[in-house]
Protein backbone atom coordinates (compact mmCIF):
# COMPACT_ATOMS: atom_id res chain seq x y z
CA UNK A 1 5.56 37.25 35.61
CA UNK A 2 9.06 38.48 35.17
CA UNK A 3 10.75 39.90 38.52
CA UNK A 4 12.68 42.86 37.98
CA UNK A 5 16.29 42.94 38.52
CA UNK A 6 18.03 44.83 41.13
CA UNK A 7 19.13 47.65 38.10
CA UNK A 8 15.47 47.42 36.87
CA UNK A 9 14.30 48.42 40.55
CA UNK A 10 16.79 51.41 40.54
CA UNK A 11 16.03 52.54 37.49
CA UNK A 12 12.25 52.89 37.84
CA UNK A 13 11.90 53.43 41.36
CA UNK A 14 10.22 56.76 40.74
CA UNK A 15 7.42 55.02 38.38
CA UNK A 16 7.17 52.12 41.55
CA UNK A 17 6.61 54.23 44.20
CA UNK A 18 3.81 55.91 42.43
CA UNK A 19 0.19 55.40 44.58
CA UNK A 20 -1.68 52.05 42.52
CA UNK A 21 1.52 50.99 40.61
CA UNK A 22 3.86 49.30 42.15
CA UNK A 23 6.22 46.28 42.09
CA UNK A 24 3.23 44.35 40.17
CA UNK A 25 2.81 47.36 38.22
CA UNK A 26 6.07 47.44 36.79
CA UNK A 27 6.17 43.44 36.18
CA UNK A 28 2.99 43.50 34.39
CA UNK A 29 4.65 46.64 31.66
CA UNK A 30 7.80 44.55 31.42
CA UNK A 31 6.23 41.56 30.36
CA UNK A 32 3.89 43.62 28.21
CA UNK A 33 3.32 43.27 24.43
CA UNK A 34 2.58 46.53 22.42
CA UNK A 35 2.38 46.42 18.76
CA UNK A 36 2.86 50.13 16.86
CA UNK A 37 1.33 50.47 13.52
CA UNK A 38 2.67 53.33 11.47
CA UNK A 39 5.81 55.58 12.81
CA UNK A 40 4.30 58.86 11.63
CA UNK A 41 4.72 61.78 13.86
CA UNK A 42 2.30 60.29 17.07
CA UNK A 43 3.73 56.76 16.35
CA UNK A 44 6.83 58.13 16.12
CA UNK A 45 6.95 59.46 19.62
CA UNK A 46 4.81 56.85 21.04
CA UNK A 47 7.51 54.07 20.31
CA UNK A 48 10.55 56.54 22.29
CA UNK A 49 8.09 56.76 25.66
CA UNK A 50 7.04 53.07 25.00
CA UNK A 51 10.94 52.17 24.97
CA UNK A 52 11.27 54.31 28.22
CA UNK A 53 8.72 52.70 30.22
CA UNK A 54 10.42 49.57 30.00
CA UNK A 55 7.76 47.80 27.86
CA UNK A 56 9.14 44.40 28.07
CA UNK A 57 8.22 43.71 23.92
């Protein structure tokens, strides 16, 4: 599993100190793989919060 980077840590520290999700938590999205079929108006949007979680691909 990828280790997060001392940037990384800072920048999602609000989604890592969440109760459940933690320092695995955030790992496990960035070495996540999320395939997006169609960018019509749900796709669209789901690809922009996708990008924000830090989805690693």
């Amino acid at each position: 599993m990828a280790e997060l980077s001392d940037q990384e840590m800072l920048r999602y520290n609000r989604q890592i100190i969440l109760r459940g999700f933690d320092f695995e938590g955030q790992e496990a999205l960035k070495d996540a793989r999320v395939l997006v079929v169609g960018l019509g108006g749900l796709g669209c949007a789901a690809t922009q919060y996708l990008a924000a979680l830090a989805s690693g691909n």
